[in-house]
Protein backbone atom coordinates (compact mmCIF):
# COMPACT_ATOMS: atom_id res chain seq x y z
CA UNK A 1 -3.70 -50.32 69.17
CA UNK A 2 -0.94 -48.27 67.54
CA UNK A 3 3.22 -48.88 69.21
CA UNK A 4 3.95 -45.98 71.81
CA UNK A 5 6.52 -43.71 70.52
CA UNK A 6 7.41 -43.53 74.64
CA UNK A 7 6.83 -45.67 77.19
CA UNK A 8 4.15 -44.10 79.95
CA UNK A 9 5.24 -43.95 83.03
CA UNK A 10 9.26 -43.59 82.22
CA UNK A 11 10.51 -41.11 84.55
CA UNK A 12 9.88 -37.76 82.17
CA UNK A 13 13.13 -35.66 81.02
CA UNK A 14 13.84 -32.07 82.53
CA UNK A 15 16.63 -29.85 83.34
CA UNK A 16 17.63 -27.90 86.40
CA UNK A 17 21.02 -25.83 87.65
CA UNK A 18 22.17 -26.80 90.87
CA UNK A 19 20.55 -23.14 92.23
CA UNK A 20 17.21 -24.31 90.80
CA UNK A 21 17.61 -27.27 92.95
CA UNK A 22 17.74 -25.86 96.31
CA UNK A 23 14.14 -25.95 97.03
CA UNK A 24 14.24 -29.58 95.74
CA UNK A 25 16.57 -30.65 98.17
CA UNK A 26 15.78 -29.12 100.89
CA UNK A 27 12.83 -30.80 100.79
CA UNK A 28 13.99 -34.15 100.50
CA UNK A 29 16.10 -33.29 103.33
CA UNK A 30 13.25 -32.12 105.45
CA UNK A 31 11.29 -35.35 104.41
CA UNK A 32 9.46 -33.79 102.29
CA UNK A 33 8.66 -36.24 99.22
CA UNK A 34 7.20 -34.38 96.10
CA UNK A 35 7.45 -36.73 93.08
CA UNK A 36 5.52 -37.43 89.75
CA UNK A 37 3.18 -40.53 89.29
CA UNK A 38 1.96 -41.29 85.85
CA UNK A 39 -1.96 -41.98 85.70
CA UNK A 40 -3.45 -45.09 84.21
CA UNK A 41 -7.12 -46.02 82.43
CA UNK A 42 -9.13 -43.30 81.29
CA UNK A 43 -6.47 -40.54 82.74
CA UNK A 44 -3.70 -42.76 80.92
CA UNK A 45 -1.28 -40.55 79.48
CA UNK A 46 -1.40 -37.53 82.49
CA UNK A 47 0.38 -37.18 85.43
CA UNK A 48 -0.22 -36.02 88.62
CA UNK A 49 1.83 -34.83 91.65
CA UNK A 50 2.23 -36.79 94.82
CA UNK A 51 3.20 -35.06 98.10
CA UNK A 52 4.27 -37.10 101.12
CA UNK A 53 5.06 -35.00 104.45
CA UNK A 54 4.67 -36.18 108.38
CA UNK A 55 3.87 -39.56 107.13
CA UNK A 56 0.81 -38.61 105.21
CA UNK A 57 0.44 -38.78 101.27
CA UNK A 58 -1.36 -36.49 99.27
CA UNK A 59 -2.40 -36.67 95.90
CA UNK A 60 -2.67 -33.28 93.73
CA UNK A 61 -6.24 -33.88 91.84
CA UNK A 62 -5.71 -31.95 88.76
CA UNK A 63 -3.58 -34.06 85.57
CA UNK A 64 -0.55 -32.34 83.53
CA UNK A 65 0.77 -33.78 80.06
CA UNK A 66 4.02 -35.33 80.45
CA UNK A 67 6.05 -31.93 79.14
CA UNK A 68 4.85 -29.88 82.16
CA UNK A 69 4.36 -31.91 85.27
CA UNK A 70 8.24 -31.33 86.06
CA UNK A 71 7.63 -28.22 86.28
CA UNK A 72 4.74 -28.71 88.66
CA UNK A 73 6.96 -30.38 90.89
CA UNK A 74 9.42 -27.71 91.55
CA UNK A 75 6.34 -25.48 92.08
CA UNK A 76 4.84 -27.34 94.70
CA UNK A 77 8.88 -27.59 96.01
CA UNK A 78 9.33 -23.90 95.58
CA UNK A 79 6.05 -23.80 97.64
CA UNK A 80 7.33 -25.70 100.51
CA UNK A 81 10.78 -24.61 100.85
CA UNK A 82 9.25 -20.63 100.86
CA UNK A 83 6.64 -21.86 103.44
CA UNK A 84 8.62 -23.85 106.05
CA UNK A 85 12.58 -22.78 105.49
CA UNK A 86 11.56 -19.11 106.99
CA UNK A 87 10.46 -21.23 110.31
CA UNK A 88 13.68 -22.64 110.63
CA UNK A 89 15.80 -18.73 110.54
């Protein structure tokens, strides 16, 4: 086997502004845990999205290459914070 140029599994690199954030923290802040989690054996090399909310964990089944599964994660954030913040006006 060849050396990695990148280790799998190191948190990936992205970039938000502090407004692109607000659906990202409000989340957190609502206990609402959305987070990437690097896949191993046959899937090694892809990512998926993990969701914890009221104590339960879900797992998004579909895999994204390193470059895009940020994004993913501020989707699924976006998602959220559009879905439940509206409940709480």
């Amino acid at each position: 086997m060849g050396k990695l140029t990148e280790e799998h599994g190191k948190y990936p690199a992205h970039y938000r502004t502090d407004d692109d954030l607000k659906s990202y923290n409000w989340c957190i802040n609502n206990n609402i845990i959305i987070g990437p989690i690097p896949l191993w054996g046959d899937n090694y090399g892809n990512w998926t999205v993990q969701i914890t909310m009221n104590g339960k964990t879900n797992t998004d089944p579909a895999k994204y290459e390193k470059a895009s599964i940020m994004h993913k994660v501020y989707e699924y954030c976006d998602y959220y914070y559009n879905k439940y913040k509206k409940d709480e006006e």
